[in-house]
Protein backbone atom coordinates (compact mmCIF):
# COMPACT_ATOMS: atom_id res chain seq x y z
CA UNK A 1 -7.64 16.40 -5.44
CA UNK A 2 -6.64 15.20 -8.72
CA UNK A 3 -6.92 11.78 -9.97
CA UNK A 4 -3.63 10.74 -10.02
CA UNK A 5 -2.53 11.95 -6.78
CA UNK A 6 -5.36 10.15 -4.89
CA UNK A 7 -4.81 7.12 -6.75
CA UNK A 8 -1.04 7.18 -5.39
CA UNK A 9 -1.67 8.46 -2.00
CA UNK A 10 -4.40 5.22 -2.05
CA UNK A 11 -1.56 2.73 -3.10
CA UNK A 12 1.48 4.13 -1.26
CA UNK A 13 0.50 5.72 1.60
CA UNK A 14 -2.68 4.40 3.29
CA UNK A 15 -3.25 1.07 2.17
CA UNK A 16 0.09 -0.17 3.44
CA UNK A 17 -0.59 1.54 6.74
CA UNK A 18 -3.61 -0.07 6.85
CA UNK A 19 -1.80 -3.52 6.14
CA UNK A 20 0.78 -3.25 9.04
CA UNK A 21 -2.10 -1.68 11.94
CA UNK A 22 -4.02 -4.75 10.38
CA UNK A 23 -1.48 -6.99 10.78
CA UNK A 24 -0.09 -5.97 13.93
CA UNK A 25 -3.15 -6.00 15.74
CA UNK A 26 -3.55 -9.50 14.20
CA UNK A 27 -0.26 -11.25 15.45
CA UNK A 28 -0.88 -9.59 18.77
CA UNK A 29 -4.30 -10.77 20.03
CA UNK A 30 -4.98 -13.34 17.74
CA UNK A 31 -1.97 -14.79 16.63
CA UNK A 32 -0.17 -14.07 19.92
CA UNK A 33 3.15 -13.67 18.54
CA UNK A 34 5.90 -11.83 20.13
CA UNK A 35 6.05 -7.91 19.20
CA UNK A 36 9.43 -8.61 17.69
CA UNK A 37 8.36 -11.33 15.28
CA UNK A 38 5.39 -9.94 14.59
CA UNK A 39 6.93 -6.51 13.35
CA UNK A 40 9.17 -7.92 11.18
CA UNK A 41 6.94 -10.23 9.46
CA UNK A 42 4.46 -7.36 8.94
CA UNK A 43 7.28 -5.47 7.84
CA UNK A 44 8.32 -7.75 5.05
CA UNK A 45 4.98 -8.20 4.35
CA UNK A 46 4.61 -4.06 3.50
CA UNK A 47 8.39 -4.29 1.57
CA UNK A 48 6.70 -6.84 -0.81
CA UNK A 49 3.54 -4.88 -1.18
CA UNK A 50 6.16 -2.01 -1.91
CA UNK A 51 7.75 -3.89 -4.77
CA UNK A 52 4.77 -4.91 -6.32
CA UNK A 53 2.73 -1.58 -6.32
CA UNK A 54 5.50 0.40 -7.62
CA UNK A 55 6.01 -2.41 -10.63
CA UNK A 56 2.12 -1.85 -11.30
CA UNK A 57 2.27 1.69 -11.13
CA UNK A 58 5.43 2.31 -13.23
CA UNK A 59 3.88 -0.09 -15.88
CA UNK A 60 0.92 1.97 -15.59
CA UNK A 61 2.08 5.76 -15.26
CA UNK A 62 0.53 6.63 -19.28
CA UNK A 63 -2.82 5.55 -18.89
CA UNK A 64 -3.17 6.68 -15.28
CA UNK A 65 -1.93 10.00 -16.48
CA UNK A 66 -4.52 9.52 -19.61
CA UNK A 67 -7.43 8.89 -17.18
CA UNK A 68 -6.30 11.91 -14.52
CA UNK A 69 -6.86 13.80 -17.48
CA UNK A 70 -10.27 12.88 -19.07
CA UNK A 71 -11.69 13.02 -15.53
CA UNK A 72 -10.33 16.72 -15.60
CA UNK A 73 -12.21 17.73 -18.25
């Protein structure tokens, strides 16, 4: 798999599923919140994470693209 693509699948796919299993399991036996609550704050939790990663990556598209490339070769 090429750089680039594990690098994205890393920051979009399963480190924010990571964050809500995380967190759900959190709020539920530690926290002891209800499921509702606890959903939607791990939720809005993930939509910030959202924001934030794609800012970083969008910034960062050229040299990612630069470094998927020199690892290529």
């Amino acid at each position: 798999m090429k750089l680039d693509k594990l690098m994205y699948t890393m920051a979009h796919i399963i480190t924010p599923i990571l964050l809500l299993v995380i967190g759900i399991l959190w709020g539920h036996f530690v926290s002891e919140k209800p499921i509702g609550m606890n959903l939607t704050d791990n939720l809005s939790v993930i939509a910030i994470y959202y924001i934030i990663i794609s800012v970083i990556w969008t910034l960062n598209l050229n040299t990612i693209r630069e470094l998927a490339k020199k690892n290529e070769k």
